[in-house]
Protein backbone atom coordinates (compact mmCIF):
# COMPACT_ATOMS: atom_id res chain seq x y z
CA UNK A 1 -26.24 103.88 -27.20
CA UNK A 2 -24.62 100.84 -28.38
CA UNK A 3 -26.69 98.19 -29.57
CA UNK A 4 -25.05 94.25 -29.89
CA UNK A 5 -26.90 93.65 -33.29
CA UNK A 6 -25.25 96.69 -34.73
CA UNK A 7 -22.19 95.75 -33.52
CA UNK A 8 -22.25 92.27 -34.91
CA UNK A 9 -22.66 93.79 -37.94
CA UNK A 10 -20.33 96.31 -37.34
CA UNK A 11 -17.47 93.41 -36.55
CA UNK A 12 -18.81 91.69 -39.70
CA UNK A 13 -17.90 94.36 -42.50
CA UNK A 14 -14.81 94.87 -40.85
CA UNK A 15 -13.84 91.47 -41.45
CA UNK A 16 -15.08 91.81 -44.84
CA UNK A 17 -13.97 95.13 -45.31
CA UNK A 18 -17.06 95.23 -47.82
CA UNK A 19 -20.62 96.43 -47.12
CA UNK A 20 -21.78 94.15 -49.74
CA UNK A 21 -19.85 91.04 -48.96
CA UNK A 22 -20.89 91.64 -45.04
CA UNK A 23 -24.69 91.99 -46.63
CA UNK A 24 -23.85 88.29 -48.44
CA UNK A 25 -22.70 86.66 -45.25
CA UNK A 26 -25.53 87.97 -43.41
CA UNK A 27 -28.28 87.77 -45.51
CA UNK A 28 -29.31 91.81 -45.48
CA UNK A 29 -29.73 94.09 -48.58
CA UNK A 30 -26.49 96.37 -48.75
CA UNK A 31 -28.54 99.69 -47.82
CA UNK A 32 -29.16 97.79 -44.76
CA UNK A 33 -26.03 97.41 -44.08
CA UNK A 34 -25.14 100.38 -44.70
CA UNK A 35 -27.55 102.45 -42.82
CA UNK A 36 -26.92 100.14 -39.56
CA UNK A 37 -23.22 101.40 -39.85
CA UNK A 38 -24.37 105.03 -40.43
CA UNK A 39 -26.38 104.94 -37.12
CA UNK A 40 -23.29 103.20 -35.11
CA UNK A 41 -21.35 106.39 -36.56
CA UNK A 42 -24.09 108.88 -35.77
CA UNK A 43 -24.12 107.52 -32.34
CA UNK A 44 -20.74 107.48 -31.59
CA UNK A 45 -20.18 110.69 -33.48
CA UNK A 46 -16.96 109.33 -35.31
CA UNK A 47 -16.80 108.12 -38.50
CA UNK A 48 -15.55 104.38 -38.34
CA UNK A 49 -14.51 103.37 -41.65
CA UNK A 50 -13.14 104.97 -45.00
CA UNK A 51 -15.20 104.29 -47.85
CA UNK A 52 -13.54 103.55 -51.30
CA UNK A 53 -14.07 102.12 -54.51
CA UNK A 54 -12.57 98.57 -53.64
CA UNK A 55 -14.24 98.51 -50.36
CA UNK A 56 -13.78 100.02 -46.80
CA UNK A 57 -10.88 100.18 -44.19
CA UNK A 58 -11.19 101.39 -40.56
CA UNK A 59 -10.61 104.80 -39.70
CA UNK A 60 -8.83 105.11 -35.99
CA UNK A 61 -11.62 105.50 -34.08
CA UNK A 62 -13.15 102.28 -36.26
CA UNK A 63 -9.79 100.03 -34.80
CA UNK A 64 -10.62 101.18 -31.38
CA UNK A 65 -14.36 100.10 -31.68
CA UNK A 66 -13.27 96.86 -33.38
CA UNK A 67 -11.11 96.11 -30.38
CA UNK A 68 -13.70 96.73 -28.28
CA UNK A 69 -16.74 95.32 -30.17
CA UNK A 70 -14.53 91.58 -30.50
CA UNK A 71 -14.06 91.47 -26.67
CA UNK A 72 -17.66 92.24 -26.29
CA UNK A 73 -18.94 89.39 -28.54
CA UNK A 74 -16.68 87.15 -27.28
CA UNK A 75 -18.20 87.65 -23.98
CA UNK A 76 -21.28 87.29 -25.04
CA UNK A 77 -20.94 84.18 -26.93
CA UNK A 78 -19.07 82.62 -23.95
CA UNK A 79 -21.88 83.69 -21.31
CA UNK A 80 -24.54 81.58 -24.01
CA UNK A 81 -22.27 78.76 -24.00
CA UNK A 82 -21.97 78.64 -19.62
CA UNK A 83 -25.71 78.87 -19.70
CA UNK A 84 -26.91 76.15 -22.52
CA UNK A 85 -24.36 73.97 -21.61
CA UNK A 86 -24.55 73.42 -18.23
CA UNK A 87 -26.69 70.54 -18.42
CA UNK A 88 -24.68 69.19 -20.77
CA UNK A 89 -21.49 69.19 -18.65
CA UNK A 90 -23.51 68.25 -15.53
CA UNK A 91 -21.39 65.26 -14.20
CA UNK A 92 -19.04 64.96 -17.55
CA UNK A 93 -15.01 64.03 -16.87
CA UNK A 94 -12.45 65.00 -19.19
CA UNK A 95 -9.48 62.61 -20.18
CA UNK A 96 -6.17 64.27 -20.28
CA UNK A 97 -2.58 62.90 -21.32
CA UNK A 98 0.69 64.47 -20.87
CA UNK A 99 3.96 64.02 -20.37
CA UNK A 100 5.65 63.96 -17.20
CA UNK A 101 7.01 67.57 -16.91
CA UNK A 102 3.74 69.27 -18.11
CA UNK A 103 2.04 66.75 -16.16
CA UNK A 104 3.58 67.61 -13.15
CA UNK A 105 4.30 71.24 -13.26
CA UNK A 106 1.42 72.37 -15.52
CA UNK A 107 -1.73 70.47 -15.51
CA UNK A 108 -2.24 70.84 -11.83
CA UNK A 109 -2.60 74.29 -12.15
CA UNK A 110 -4.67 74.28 -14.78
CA UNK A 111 -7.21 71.75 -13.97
CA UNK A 112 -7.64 73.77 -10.68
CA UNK A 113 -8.45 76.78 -12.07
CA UNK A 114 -10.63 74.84 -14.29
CA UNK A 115 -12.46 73.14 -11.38
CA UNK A 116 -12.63 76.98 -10.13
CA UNK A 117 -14.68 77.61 -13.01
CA UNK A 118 -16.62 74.71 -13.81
CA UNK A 119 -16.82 72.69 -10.33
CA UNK A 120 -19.43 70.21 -11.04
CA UNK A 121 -17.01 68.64 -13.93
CA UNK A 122 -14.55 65.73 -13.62
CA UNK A 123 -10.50 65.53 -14.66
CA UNK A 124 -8.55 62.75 -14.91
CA UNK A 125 -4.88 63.25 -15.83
CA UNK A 126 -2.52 60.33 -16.76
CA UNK A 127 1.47 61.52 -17.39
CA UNK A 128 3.20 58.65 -19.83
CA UNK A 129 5.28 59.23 -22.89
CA UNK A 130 4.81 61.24 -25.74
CA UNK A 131 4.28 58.14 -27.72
CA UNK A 132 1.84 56.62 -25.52
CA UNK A 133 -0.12 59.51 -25.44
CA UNK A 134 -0.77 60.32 -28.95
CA UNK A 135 -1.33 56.73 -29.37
CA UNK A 136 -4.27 56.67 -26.35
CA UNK A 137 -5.31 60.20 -27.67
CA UNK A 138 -6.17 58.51 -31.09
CA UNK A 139 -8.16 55.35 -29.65
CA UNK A 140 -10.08 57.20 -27.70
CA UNK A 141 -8.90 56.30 -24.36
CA UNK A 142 -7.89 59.79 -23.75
CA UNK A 143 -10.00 62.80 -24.84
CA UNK A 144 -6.38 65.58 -25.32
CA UNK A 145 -3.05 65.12 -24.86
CA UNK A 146 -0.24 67.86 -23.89
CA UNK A 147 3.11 66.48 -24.99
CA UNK A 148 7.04 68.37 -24.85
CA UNK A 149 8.49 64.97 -26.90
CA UNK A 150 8.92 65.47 -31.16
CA UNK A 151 6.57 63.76 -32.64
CA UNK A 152 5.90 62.57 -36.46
CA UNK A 153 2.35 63.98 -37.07
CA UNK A 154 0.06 62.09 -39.44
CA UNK A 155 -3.62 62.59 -40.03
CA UNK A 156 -6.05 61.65 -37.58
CA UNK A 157 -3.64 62.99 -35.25
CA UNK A 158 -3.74 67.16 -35.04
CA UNK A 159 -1.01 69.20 -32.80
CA UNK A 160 -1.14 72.94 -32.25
CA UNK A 161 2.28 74.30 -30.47
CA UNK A 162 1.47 76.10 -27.21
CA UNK A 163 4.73 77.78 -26.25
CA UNK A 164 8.82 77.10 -26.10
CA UNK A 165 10.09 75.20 -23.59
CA UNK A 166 13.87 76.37 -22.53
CA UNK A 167 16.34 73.77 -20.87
CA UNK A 168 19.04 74.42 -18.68
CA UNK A 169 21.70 72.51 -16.97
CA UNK A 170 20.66 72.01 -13.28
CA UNK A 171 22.87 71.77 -10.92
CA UNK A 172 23.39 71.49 -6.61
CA UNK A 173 24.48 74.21 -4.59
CA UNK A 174 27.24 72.07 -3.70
CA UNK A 175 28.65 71.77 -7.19
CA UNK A 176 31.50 73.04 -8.03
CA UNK A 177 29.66 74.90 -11.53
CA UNK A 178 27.43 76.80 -9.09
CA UNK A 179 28.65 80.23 -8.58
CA UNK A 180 28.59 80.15 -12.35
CA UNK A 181 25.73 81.54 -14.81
CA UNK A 182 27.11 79.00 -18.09
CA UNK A 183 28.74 75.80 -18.64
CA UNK A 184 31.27 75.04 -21.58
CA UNK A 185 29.39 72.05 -23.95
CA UNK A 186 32.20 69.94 -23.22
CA UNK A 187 32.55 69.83 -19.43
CA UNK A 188 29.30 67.24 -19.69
CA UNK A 189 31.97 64.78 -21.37
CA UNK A 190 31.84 61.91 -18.86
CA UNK A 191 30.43 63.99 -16.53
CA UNK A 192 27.53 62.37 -13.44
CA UNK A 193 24.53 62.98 -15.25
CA UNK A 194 21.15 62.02 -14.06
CA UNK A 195 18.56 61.86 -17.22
CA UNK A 196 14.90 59.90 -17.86
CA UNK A 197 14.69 56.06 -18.90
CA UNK A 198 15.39 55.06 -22.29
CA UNK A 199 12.12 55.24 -24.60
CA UNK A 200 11.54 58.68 -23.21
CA UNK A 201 11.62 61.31 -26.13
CA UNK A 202 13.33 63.68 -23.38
CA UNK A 203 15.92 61.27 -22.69
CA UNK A 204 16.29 60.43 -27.15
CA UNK A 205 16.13 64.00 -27.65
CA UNK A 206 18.94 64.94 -24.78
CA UNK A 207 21.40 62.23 -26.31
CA UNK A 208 20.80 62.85 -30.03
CA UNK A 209 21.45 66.65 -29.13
CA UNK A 210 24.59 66.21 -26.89
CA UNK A 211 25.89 63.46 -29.56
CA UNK A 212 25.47 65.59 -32.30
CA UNK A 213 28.35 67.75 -30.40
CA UNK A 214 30.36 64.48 -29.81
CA UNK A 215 29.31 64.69 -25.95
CA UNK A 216 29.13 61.53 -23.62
CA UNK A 217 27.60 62.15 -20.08
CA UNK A 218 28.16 59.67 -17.77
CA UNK A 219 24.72 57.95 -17.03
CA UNK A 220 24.43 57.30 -13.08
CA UNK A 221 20.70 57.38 -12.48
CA UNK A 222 17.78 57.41 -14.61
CA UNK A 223 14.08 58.40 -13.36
CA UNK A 224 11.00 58.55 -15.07
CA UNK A 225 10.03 61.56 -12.67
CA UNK A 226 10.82 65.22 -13.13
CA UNK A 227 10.77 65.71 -9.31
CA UNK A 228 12.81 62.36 -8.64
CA UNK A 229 15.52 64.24 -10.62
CA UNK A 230 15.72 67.40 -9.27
CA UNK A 231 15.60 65.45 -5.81
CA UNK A 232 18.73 63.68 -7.00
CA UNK A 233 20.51 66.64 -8.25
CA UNK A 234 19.37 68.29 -5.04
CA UNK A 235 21.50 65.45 -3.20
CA UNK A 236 24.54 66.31 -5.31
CA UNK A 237 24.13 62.55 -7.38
CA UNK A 238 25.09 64.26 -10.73
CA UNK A 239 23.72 66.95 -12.69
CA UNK A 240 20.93 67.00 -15.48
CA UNK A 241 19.13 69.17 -18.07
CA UNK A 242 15.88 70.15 -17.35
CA UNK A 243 13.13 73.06 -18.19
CA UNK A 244 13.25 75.18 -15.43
CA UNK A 245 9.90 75.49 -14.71
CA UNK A 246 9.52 72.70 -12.23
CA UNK A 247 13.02 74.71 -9.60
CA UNK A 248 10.50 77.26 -8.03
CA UNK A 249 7.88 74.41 -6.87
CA UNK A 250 9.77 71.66 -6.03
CA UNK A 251 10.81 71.23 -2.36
CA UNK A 252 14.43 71.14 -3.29
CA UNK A 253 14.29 74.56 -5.31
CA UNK A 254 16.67 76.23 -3.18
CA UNK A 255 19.31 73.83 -3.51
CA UNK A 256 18.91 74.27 -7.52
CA UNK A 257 20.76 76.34 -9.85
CA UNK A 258 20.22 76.80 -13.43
CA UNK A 259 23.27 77.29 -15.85
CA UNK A 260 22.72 77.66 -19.95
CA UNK A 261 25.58 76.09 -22.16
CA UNK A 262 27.66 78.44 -23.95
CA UNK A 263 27.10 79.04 -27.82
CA UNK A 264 23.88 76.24 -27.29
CA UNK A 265 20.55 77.06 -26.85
CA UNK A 266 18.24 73.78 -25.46
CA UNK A 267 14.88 74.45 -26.71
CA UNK A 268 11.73 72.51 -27.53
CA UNK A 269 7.86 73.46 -27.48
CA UNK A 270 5.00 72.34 -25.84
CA UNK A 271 2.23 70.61 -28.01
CA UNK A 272 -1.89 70.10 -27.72
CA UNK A 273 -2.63 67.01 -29.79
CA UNK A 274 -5.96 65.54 -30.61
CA UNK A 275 -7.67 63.19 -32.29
CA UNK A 276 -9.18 65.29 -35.43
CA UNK A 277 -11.43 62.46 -36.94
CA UNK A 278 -13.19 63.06 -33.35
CA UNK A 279 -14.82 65.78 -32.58
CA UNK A 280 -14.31 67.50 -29.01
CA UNK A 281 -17.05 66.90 -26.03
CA UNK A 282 -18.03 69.76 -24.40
CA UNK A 283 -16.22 69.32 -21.27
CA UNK A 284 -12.91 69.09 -23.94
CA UNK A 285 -14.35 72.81 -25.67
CA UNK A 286 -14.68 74.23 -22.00
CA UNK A 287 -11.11 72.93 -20.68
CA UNK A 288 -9.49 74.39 -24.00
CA UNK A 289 -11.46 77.54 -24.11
CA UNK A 290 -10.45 78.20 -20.38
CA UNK A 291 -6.90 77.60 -21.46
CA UNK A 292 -7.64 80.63 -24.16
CA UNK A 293 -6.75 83.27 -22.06
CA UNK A 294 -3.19 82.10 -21.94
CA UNK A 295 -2.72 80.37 -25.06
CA UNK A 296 -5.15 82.54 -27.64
CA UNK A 297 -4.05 80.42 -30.14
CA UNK A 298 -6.43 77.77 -28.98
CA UNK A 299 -9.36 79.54 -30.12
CA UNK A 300 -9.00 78.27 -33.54
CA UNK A 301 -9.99 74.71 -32.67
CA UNK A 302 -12.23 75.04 -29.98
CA UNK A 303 -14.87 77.42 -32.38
CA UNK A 304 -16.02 76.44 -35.84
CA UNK A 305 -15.06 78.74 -38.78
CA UNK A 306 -18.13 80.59 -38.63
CA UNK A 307 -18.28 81.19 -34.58
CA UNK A 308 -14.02 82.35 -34.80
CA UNK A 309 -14.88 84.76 -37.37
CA UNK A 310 -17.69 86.37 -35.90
CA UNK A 311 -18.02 85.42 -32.55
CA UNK A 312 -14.56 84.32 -30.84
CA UNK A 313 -11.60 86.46 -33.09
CA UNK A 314 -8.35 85.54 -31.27
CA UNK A 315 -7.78 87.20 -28.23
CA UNK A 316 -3.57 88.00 -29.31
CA UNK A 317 -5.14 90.13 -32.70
CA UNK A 318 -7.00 92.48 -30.04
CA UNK A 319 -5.84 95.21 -27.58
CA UNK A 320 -8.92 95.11 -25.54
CA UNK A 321 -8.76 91.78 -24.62
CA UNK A 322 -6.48 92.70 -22.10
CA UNK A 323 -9.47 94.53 -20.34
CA UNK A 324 -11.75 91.22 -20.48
CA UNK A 325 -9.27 88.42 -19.65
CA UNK A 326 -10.88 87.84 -16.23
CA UNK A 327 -14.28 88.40 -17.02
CA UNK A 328 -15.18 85.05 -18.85
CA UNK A 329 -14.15 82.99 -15.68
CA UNK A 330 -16.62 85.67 -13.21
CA UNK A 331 -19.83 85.00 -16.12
CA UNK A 332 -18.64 81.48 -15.90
């Protein structure tokens, strides 16, 4: 039968890939060590690792149980955290930041799935610039920030890319491009375009881009709302160049089509920034650690050095994880 300890140690030499460097880091004699991993074997009837002068490696069966044994402890340490911190996030409100297209099309979701999870906490969410954000993000005033603007990075200030963002041309399904799947870059010369206020990093990025390519859109409307622009596209105003990610929510969706721009690929990436002089509240860990299961990446902030090693490996360098996604959330 499987026992946890073992296994801890089990996940520890296979980080190592030393019986005597595991011993070290765990304070055991190497024959310990050893003779736990002999009785994981004996139980299992597999051998789990190949033992060599320079150290060990995992046999097959020693992957599988790795996979296994990482999803396992990261349950485990996740169950310790629901139950010792509870009174700890008893009443506690996190402070989030982002700009207005993960603000509006993102957040939401996550902060209810969140709520699902830990009801008795608090969220307030304020969309504003990317600027504005990082610069509330480092005084404090908000606890994270999710941002899609570039953005010079200089110590406090941390960032960790989520994902890439892809833009397209959005059009009505009254325009004349929309029985088409691309655009040529130069049919936005002087064309109605409908684009965010100046000062927006969307709206600096969109014109450095487009300039770069000697293109001139013809500025009729400018909104400082995602869903105020797809409203105007919807009404046939102009067109504009958006993520898509906001067409299959908003009310006008159906009226929307999205067109990519030949030989030019619009792309830009979602960041998490934080101050890193301050250290994250536990309402901040929990929001981020929920967010794990789609961005695994995550765990290697939320988790000191020791407890990522040992305790929370991230969940993309696993195969079982797919198996345990869902079960955090139900021990939650």
């Amino acid at each position: 039968m499987l026992n946890l300890y073992k296994l801890e140690i089990f996940n520890r030499v296979a980080i190592d890939g030393s019986f005597s460097q595991a011993a070290e880091h765990l304070l055991l004699t190497q024959p310990a060590i050893s003779q736990h991993i002999r009785d994981l074997e004996a139980s299992l009837q597999s051998d789990l690792f190949v033992r060599g002068n320079r150290g060990v490696t995992l046999t097959p069966a020693g992957e599988t149980l790795l996979d296994y044994t990482r999803c396992i402890l990261r349950l485990v340490a996740e169950a310790e955290s629901a139950v010792l911190e509870i009174d700890k996030l008893a009443n506690a409100q996190i402070a989030i930041g982002a700009t207005p297209g993960a603000g509006v099309y993102l957040l939401p979701d996550w902060i209810q799935s969140f709520h699902k999870r830990f009801p008795n906490l608090a969220t307030f969410l304020r969309t504003d610039t990317t600027s504005n954000i990082a610069a509330d993000t480092l005084t404090g005033k908000l606890d994270i920030g999710f941002v899609e603007g570039e953005l010079a990075i200089e110590p406090p200030l941390s960032a960790l890319i989520l994902h890439e963002i892809e833009l397209f041309v959005i059009v009505s399904s009254e325009h004349p491009w929309t029985k088409r799947k691309q655009v040529e870059l130069q049919e936005l010369h002087g064309h109605p375009f409908i684009t965010r206020p100046p000062g927006s990093q969307t709206r600096s990025w969109i014109d450095q881009t487009l300039a770069q390519h000697g293109i001139l859109p013809r500025i009729v409307a400018e909104f400082d709302n995602p869903e105020a622009i797809m409203q105007a596209v919807a009404s046939g105003m102009g067109v504009s160049i958006l993520p898509d990610w906001g067409l299959d929510k908003h009310r006008s969706g159906a009226s929307l089509k999205r067109l990519t721009i030949k030989d030019l690929s619009l792309r830009r990436t979602l960041k998490l920034i934080w101050n890193a002089d301050a250290p994250f509240k536990p309402v901040s860990r929990a929001f981020l650690s929920h967010l794990a299961d789609e961005f695994p990446q995550l765990t290697q902030i939320v988790a000191s050095d020791e407890s990522l090693e040992l305790y929370l490996p991230r969940r993309d360098e696993y195969k079982a994880s797919l198996n345990c996604v869902n079960s955090p959330a139900r021990i939650a």
